[in-house]
Protein backbone atom coordinates (compact mmCIF):
# COMPACT_ATOMS: atom_id res chain seq x y z
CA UNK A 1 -17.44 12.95 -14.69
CA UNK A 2 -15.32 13.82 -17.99
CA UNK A 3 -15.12 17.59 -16.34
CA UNK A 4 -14.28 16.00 -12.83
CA UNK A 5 -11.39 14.16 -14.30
CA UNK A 6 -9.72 17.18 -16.28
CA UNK A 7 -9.70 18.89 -13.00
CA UNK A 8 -8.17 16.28 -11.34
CA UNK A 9 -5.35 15.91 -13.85
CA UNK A 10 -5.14 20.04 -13.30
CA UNK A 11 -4.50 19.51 -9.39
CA UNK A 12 -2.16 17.12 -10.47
CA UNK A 13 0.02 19.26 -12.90
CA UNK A 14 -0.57 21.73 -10.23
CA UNK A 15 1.12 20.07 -7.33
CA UNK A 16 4.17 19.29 -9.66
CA UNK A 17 4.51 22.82 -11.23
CA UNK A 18 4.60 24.32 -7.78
CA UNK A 19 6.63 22.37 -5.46
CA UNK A 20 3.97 19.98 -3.90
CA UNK A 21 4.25 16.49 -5.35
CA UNK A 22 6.93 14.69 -7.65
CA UNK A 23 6.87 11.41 -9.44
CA UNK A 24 9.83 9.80 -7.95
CA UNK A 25 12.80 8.96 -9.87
CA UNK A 26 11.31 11.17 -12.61
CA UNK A 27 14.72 11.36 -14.82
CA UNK A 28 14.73 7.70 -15.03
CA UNK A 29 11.28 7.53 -15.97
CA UNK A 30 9.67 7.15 -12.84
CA UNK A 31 8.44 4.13 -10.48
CA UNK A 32 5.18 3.42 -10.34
CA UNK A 33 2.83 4.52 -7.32
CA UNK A 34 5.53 6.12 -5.68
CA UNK A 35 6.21 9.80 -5.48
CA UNK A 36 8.18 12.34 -3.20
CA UNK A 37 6.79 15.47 -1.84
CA UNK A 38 8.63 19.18 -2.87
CA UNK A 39 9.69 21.82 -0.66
CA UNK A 40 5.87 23.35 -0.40
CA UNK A 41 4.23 19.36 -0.36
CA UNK A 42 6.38 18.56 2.62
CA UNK A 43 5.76 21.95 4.83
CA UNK A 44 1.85 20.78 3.87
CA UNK A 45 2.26 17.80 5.18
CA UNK A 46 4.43 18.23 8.28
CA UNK A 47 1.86 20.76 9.12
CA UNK A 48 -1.13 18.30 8.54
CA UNK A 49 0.86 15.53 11.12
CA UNK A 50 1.69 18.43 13.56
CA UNK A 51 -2.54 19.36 13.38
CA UNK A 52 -3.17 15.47 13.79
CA UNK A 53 -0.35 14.81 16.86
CA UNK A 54 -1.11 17.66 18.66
CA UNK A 55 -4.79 16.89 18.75
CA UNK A 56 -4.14 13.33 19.76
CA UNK A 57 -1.45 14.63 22.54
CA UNK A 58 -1.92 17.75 23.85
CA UNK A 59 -6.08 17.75 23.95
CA UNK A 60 -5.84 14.31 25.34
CA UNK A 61 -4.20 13.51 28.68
CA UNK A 62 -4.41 10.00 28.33
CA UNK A 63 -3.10 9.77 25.15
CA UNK A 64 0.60 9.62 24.84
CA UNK A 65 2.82 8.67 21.49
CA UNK A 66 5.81 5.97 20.13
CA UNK A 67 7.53 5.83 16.85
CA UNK A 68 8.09 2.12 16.50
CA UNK A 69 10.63 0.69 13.77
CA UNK A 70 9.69 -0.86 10.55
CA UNK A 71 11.23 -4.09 10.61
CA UNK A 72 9.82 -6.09 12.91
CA UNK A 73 9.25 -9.86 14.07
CA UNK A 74 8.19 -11.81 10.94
CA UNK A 75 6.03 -14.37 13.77
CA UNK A 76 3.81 -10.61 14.62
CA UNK A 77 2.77 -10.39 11.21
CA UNK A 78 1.44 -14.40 11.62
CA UNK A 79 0.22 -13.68 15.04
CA UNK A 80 -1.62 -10.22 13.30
CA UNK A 81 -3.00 -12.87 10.36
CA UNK A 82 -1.31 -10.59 7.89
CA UNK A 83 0.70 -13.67 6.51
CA UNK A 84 -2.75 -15.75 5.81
CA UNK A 85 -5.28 -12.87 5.23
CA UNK A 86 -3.92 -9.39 3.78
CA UNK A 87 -5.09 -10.18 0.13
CA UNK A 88 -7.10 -8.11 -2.40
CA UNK A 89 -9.21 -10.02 -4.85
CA UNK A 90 -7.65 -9.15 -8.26
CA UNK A 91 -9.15 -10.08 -11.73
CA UNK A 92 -7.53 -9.11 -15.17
CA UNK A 93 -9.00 -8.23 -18.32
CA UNK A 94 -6.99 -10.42 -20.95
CA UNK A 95 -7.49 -8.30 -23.52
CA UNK A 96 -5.53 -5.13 -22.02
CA UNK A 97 -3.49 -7.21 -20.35
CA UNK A 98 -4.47 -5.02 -17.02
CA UNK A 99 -5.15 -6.06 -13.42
CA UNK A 100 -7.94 -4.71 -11.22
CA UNK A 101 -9.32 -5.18 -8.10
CA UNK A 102 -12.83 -6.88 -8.39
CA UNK A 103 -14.09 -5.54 -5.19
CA UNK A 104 -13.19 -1.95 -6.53
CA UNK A 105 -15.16 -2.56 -9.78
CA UNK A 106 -17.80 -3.25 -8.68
CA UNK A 107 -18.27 -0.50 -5.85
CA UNK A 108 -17.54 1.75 -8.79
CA UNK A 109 -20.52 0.57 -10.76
CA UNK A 110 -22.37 1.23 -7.37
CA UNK A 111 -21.41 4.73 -7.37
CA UNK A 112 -22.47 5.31 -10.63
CA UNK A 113 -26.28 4.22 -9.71
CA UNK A 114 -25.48 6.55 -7.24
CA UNK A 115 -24.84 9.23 -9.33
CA UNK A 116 -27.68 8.68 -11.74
CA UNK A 117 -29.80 9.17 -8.50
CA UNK A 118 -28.43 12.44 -8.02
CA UNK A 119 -28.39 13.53 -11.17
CA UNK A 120 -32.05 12.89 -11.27
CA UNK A 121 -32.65 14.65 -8.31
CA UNK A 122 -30.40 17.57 -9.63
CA UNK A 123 -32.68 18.27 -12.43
CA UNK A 124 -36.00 18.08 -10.48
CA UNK A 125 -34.05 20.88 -7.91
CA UNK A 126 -33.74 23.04 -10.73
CA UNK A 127 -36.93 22.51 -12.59
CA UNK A 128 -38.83 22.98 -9.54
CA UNK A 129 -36.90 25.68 -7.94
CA UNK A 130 -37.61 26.56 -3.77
CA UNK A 131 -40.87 24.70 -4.03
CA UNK A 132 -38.82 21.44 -4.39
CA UNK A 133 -39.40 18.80 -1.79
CA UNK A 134 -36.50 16.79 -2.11
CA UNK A 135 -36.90 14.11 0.92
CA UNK A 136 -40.37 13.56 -0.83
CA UNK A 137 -38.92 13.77 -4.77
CA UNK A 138 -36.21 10.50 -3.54
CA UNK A 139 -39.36 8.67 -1.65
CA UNK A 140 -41.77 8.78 -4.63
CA UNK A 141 -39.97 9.37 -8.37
CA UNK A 142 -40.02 6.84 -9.85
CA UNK A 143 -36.78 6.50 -11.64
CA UNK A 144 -35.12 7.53 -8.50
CA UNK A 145 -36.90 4.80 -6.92
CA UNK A 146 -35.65 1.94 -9.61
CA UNK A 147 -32.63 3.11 -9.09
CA UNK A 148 -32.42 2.57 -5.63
CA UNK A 149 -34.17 -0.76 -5.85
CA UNK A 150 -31.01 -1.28 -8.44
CA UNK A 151 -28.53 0.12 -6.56
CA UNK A 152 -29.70 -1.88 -3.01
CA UNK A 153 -29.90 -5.41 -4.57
CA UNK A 154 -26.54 -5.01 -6.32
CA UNK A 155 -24.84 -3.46 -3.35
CA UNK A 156 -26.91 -6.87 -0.80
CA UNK A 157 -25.24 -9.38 -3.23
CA UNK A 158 -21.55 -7.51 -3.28
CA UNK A 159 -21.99 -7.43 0.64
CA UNK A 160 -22.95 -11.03 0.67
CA UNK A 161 -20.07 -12.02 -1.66
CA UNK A 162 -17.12 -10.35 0.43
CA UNK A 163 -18.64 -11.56 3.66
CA UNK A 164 -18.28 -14.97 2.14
CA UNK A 165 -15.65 -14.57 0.45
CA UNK A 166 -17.06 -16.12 -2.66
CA UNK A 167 -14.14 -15.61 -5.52
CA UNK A 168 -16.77 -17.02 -7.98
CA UNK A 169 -19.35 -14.71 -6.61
CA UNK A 170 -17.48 -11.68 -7.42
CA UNK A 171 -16.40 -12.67 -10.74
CA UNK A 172 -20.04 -13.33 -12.12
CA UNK A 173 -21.28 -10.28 -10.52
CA UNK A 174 -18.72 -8.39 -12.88
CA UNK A 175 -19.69 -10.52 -15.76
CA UNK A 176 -23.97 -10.07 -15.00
CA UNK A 177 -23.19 -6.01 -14.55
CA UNK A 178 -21.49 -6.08 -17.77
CA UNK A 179 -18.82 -3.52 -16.25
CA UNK A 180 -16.09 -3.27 -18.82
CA UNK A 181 -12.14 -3.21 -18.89
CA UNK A 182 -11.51 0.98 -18.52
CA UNK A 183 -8.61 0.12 -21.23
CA UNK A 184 -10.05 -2.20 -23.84
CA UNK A 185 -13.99 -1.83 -23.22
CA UNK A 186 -14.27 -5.45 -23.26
CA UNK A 187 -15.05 -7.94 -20.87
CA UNK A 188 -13.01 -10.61 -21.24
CA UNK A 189 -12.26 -11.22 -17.51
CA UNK A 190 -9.86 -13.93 -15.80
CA UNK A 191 -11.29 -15.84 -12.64
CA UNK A 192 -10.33 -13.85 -9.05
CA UNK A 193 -7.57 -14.67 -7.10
CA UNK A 194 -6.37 -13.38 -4.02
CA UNK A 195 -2.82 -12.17 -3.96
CA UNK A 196 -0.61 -10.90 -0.46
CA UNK A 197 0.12 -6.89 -0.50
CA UNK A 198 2.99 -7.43 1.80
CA UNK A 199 6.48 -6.48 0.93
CA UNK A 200 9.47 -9.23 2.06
CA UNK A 201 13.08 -9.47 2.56
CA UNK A 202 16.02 -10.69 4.49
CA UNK A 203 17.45 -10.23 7.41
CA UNK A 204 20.83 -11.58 8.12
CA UNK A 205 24.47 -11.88 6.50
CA UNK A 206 24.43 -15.15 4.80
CA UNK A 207 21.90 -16.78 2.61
CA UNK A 208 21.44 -19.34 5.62
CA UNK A 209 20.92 -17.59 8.47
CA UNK A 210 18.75 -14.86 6.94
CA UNK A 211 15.54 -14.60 8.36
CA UNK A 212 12.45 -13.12 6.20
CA UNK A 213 10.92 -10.00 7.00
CA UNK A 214 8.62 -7.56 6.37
CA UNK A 215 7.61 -4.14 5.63
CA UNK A 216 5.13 -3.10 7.67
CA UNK A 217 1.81 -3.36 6.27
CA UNK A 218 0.66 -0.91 8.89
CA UNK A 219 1.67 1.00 11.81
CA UNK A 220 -0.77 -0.49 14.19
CA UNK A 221 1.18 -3.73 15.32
CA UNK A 222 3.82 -1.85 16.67
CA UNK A 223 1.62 0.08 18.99
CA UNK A 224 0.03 -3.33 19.94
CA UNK A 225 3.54 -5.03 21.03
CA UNK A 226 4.09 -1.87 22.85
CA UNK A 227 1.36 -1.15 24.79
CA UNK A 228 2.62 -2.90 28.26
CA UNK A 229 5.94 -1.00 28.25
CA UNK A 230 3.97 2.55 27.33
CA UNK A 231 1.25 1.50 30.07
CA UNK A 232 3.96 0.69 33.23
CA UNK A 233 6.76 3.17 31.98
CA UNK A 234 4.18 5.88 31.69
CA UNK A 235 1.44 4.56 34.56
CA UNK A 236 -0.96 4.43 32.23
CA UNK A 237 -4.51 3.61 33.26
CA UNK A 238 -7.58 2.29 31.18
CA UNK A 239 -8.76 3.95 28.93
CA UNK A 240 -5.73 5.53 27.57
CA UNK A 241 -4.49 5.93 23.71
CA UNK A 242 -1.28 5.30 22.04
CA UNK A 243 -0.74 7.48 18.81
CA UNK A 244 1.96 6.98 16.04
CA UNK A 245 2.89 8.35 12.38
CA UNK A 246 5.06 6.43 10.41
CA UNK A 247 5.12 4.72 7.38
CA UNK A 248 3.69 1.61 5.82
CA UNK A 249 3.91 -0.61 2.29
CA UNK A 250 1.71 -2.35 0.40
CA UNK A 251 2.38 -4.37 -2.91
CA UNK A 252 -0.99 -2.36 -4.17
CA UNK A 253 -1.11 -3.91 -8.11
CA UNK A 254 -3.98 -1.54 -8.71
CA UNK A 255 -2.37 2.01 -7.58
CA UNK A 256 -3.82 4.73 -9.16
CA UNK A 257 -5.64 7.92 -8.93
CA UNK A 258 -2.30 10.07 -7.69
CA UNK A 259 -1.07 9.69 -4.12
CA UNK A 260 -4.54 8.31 -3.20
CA UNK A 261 -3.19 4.81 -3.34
CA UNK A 262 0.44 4.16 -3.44
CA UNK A 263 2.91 1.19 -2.49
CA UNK A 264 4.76 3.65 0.13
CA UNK A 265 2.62 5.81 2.07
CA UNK A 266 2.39 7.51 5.82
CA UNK A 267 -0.23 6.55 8.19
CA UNK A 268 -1.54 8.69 11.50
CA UNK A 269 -2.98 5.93 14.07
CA UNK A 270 -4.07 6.01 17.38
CA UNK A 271 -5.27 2.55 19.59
CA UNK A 272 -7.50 3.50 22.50
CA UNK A 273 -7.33 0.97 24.86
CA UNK A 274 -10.74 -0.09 26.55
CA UNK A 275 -12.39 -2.24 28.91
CA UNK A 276 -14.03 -5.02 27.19
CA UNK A 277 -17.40 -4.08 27.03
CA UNK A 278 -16.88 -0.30 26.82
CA UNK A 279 -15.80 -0.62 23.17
CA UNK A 280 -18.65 0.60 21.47
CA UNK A 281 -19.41 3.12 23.45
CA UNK A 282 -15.68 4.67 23.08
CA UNK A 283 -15.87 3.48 19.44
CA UNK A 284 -19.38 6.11 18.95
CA UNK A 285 -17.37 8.56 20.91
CA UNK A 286 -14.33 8.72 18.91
CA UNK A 287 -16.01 7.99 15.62
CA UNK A 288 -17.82 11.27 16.27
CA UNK A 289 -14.71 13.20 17.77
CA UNK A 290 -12.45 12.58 14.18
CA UNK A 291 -15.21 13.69 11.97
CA UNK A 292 -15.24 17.03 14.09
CA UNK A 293 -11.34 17.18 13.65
CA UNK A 294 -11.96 16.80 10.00
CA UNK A 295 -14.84 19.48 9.72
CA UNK A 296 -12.82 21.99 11.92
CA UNK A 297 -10.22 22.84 8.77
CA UNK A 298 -13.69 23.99 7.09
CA UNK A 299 -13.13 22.38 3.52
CA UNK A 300 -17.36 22.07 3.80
CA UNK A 301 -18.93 19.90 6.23
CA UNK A 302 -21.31 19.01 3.18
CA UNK A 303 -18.05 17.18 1.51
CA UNK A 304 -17.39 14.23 4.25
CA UNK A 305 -19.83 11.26 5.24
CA UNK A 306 -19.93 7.87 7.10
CA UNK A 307 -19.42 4.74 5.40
CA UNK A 308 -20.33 1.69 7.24
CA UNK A 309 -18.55 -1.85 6.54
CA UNK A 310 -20.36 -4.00 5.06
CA UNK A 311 -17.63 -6.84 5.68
CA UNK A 312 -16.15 -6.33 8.87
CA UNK A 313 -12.30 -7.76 9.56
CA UNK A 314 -11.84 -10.69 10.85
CA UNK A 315 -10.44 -8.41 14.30
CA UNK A 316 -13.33 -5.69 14.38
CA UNK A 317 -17.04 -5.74 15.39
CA UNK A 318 -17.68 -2.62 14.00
CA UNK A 319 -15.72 -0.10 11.53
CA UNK A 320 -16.62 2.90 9.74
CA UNK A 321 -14.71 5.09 7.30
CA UNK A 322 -14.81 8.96 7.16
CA UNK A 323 -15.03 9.75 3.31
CA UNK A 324 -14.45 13.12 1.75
CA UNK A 325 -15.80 14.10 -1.76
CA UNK A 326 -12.89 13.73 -3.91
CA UNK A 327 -13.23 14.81 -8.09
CA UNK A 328 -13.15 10.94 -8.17
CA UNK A 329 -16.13 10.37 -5.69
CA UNK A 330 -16.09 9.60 -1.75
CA UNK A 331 -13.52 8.06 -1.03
CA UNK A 332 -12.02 6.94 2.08
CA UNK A 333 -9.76 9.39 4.79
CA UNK A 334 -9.80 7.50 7.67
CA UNK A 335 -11.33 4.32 9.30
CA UNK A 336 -12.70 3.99 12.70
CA UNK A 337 -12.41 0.22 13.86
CA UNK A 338 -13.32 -1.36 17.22
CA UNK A 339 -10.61 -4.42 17.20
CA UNK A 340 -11.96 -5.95 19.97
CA UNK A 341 -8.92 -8.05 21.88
CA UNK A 342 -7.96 -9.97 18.77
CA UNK A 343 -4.67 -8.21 18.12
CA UNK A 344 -3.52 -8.32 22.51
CA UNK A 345 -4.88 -11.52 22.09
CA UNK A 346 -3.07 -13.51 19.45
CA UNK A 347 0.14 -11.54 20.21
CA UNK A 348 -0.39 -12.94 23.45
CA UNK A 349 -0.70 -16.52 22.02
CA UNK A 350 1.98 -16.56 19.56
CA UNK A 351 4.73 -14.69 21.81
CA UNK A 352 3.81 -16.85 25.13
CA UNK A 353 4.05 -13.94 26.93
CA UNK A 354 1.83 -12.43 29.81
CA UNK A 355 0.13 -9.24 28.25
CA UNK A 356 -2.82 -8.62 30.70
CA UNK A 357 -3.68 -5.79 31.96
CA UNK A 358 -4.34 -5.40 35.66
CA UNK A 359 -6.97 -2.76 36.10
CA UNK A 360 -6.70 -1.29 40.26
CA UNK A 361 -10.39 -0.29 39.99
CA UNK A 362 -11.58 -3.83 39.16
CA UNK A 363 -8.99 -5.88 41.12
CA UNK A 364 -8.60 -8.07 38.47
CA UNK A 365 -6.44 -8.85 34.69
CA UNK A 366 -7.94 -8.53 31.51
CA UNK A 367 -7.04 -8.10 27.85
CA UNK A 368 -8.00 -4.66 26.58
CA UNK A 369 -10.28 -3.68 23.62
CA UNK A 370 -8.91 -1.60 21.38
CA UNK A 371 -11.00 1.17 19.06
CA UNK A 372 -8.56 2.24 16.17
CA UNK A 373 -8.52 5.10 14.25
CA UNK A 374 -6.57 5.57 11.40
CA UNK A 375 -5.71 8.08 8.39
CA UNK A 376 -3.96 8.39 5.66
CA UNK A 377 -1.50 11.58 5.28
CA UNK A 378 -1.26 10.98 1.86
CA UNK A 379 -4.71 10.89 1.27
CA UNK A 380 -5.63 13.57 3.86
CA UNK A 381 -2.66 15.88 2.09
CA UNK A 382 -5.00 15.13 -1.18
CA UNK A 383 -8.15 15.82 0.01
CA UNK A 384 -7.14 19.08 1.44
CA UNK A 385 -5.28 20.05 -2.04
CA UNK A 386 -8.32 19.01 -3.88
CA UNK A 387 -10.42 21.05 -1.79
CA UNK A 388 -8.04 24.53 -2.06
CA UNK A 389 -7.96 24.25 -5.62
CA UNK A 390 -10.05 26.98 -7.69
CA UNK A 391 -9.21 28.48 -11.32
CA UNK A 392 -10.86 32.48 -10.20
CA UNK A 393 -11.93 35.08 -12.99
CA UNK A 394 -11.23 38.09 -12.00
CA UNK A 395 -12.47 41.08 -13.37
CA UNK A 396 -11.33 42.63 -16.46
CA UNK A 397 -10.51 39.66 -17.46
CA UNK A 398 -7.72 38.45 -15.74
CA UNK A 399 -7.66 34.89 -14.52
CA UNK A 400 -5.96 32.89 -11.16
CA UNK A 401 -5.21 30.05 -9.58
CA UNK A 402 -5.57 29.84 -5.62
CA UNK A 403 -5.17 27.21 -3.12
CA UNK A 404 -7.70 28.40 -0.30
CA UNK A 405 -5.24 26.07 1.93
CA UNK A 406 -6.30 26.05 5.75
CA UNK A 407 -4.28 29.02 6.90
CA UNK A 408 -2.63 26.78 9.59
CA UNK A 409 -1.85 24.14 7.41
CA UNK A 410 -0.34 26.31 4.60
CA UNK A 411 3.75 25.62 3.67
CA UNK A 412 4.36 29.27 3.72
CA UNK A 413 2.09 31.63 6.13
CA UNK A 414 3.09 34.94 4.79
CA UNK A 415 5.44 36.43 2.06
CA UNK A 416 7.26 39.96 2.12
CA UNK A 417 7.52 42.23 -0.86
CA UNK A 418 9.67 45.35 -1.62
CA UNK A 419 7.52 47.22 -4.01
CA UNK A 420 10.76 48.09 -5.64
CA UNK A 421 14.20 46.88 -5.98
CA UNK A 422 15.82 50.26 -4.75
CA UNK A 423 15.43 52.90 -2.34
CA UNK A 424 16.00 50.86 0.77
CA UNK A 425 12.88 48.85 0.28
CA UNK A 426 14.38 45.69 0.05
CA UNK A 427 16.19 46.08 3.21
CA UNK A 428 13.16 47.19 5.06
CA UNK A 429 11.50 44.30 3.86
CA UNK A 430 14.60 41.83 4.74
CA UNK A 431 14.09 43.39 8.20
CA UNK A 432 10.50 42.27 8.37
CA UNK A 433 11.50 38.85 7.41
CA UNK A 434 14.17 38.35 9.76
CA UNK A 435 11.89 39.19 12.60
CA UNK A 436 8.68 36.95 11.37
CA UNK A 437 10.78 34.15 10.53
CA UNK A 438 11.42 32.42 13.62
CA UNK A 439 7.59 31.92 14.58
CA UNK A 440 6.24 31.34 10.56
CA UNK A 441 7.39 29.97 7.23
CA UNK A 442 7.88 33.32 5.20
CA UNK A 443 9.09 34.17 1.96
CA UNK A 444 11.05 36.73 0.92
CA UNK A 445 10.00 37.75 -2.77
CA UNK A 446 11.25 40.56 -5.10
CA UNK A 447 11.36 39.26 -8.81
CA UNK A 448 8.74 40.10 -11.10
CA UNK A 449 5.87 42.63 -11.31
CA UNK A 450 3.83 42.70 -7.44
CA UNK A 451 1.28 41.34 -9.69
CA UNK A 452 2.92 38.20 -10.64
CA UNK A 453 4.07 37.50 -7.02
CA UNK A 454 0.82 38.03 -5.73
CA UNK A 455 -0.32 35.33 -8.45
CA UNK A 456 2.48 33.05 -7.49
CA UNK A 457 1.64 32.97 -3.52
CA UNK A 458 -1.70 32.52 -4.28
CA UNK A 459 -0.59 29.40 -6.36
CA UNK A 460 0.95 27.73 -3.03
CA UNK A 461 -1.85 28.87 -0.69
CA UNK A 462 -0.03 31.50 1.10
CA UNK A 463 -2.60 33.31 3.62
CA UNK A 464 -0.97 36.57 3.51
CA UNK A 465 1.55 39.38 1.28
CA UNK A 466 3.23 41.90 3.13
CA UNK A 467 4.22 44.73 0.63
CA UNK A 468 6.87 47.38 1.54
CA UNK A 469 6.53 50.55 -0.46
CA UNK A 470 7.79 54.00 0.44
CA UNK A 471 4.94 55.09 2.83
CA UNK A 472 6.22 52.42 4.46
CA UNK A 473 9.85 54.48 4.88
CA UNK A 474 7.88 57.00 6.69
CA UNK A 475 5.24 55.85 9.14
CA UNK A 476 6.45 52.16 9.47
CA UNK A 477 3.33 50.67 7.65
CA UNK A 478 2.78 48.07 5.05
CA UNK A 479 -0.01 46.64 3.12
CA UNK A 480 -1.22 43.27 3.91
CA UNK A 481 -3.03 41.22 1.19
CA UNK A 482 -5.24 38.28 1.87
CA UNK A 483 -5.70 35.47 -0.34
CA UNK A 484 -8.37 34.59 -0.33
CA UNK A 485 -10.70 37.68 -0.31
CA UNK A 486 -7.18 39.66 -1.93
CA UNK A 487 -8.38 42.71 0.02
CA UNK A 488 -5.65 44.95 0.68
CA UNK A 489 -5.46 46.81 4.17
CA UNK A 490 -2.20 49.17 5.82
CA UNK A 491 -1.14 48.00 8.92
CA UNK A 492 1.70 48.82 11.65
CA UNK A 493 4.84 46.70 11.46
CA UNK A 494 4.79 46.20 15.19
CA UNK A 495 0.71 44.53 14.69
CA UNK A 496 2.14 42.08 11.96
CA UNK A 497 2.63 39.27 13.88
CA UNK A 498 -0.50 38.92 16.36
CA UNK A 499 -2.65 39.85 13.18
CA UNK A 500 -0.67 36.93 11.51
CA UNK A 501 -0.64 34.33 14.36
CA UNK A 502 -4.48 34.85 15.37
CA UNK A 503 -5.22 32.87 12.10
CA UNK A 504 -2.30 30.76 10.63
CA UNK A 505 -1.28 29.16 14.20
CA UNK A 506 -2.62 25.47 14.54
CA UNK A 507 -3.74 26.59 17.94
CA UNK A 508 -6.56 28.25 16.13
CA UNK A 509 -7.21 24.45 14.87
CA UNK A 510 -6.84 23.08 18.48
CA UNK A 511 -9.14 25.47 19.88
CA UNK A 512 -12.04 24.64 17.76
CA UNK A 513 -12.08 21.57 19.03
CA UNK A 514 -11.49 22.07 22.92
């Protein structure tokens, strides 16, 4: 864990040192769980939305897309049951004067039964070699087996505690696991109290006729109050989809862990609107569909998983999270939610408006089911930075640092190099630029040794180096350089770009999946 955590705070310095991620309003010491992406963190990013939209729109024709506004009616965030429900169950350690969530601690003493299961089974892999049967080693060990026993009886009474919503309950399951403040290793805990994560302010000119609002907690509601005028404006018919990025804000008191959890984040969402009874089905169907759009960038199928809730909210019938193996652990992407009609449902209620659907096929008016899914940019732009990140030795002992980035996701795709600074090369090369720029993000790059640029595109993921050296003059060839493999090969000028677009186009994503 101790290793897993200095690579993490590596990734970290990483995405600062190299354009990725700042801490926002670093010269005046920062704000806390906020942070602004650089000029190579925001290509990442737009390219991780295009990868998501385009799926959602193009490989879907019933699936269409809005960008609602922030600000909206203070009565749909009563109507959603934001106003009496969003709350995290906080508890604070009085000796460090820090504030956790309980729910978090005690999923993270889980997870370390967890681990003590695999670490067992780890060793028994290696002492036993290819003769080791591990389905058989986790049904009979015996430590692995208390473990479990452990593991399932604390993880039953958690369960039973959320879905209750026992305060009390979570408190004295902290207290009987003995789990300890992170800061002062003691565990001298406050009760638990629920506290709102939304964001308010006014709306209006004058003290008295301002009218409180909120930030949205999520992106969803504005699909929702939407969903007649996309359906008759667009002659939409069930079952059809609704996608949306934008951002969201949450009061989180216990941000942490990077850009995995901050108070101003992006969200990707798409509602998939259902006939009411359908919703499982179509909730199976695209539960199975994400995970494939996940698996498709090939960061290792081994390093994503289902997680099933074990308290449901108080809209869905069923909900699952795609995790991905973090250095912190699983943790969750993206959820998969069957809402049922709550959400049409209440808006209906509190707005007093007609918001049935007429279905042709069935002759009659309904309120759809909706299946959800929903994922975190921020946390998806993590997961795939995580993932990239390797320290290399070389031989002879030199050393890098690469980000094995997606090729279509990458912030630059390709970066041209004049061997020399003389001699015409640097034209030639400026040439090559000028006529790869308007399909890909490429650099033009002459300072330092090739050595040191090679090392410095490798450090922001870029798939390919172009170098222009005097052979070049003469038969109109260049080498190209991959990252990851950093096999060098001479190519014709005129097969640069098809060579270059067969791999770093998101088509080449989309495709996968059709």
């Amino acid at each position: 864990m101790a290793q897993q955590d200095e690579v993490f705070k590596k990734i970290v310095s990483h995405a600062k040192e190299y354009g990725f991620v700042f801490p926002s309003s670093e010269i005046y010491d920062g704000l806390s769980a906020v942070y602004d992406y650089g000029q190579n963190g925001v290509e990442l990013k737009n390219n991780i939305k295009r990868y998501w939209w385009d799926s959602m729109t193009l490989l879907h024709d019933n699936i269409v897309g809005i960008d609602s506004a922030i600000f909206m009616h203070p009565t749909i965030w009563k109507a959603s049951g934001h106003v009496d429900a969003f709350n995290d169950p906080l508890i604070d350690n009085r000796d460090s004067k820090k504030r956790y969530r309980a729910d978090v601690l005690i999923e993270e003493a889980i997870a370390k039964i967890e681990e003590k299961i695999e670490k067992e089974v780890k060793k028994a892999a290696k002492r036993f070699g290819d003769s080791f049967d591990e389905a058989m080693f986790r049904e009979t060990n015996p430590r692995v087996l208390e473990h479990k026993a452990k593991r399932d009886a604390l993880h039953q009474r958690y369960s039973d505690a959320m879905n209750a919503g026992d305060l009390n309950e979570l408190r004295q399951i902290i207290l009987d696991e003995e789990i300890v403040c992170p800061i002062s290793g003691t565990r001298n805990w406050t009760e638990v109290r629920q506290f709102n994560l939304m964001f308010s302010t006014e709306m209006g000119s004058t003290a008295d006729g301002a009218m409180k609002v909120y930030l949205r907690p999520e992106t969803a509601q504005g699909i929702f109050v939407n969903y007649l005028n996309v359906q008759k404006t667009g002659r939409m018919r069930i079952p059809f989809g609704i996608a949306q990025i934008g951002k969201a804000f949450r009061n989180e008191i216990v941000a942490r862990q990077f850009i995995f959890r901050m108070r101003e984040f992006e969200q990707m969402e798409m509602q998939f609107f259902v006939r009411p009874g359908e919703e499982l089905n179509w909730f199976k169907t695209w539960k199975e569909w994400r995970l494939k759009w996940h698996k498709a960038l090939g960061l290792g199928d081994e390093k994503y998983r289902y997680h099933d809730h074990e308290k449901l909210a108080h809209y869905a019938n069923a909900a699952t999270d795609i995790e991905f193996q973090m250095p912190f652990g699983f943790k969750e992407v993206e959820g998969i939610h069957s809402r049922t009609n709550f959400d049409l449902s209440q808006h209906e209620k509190f707005s007093g408006k007609n918001i049935k659907y007429f279905d042709p096929e069935l002759n009659e008016s309904y309120v759809p089911y909706v299946i959800e899914t929903s994922i975190g940019v921020d946390r998806m732009f993590l997961s795939v930075l995580c993932s990239s990140y390797e320290e290399q030795q070389l031989e002879g002992g030199d050393k890098r640092v690469v980000l094995h980035l997606p090729a279509a996701l990458a912030p630059v795709k390709c970066a041209v190099m004049p061997l020399v600074k003389k001699d015409g090369l640097p034209e030639k090369a400026r040439e090559i630029v000028n006529d790869l720029k308007f399909d890909f993000s490429t650099h033009y790059d002459e300072k330092d040794s090739i050595g040191k640029r090679y090392r410095r595109q490798d450090a922001i993921g870029t798939p390919y180096c172009i170098t222009v050296d005097h052979q070049t003059l003469e038969d109109n060839t260049v080498t190209l350089r991959h990252r990851d493999t950093m096999e060098q090969s001479r190519v014709a000028i005129a097969d640069l770009h098809k060579l270059i677009h067969d791999n770093v186009s998101i088509n080449s994503l989309l495709r996968k999946l059709a």
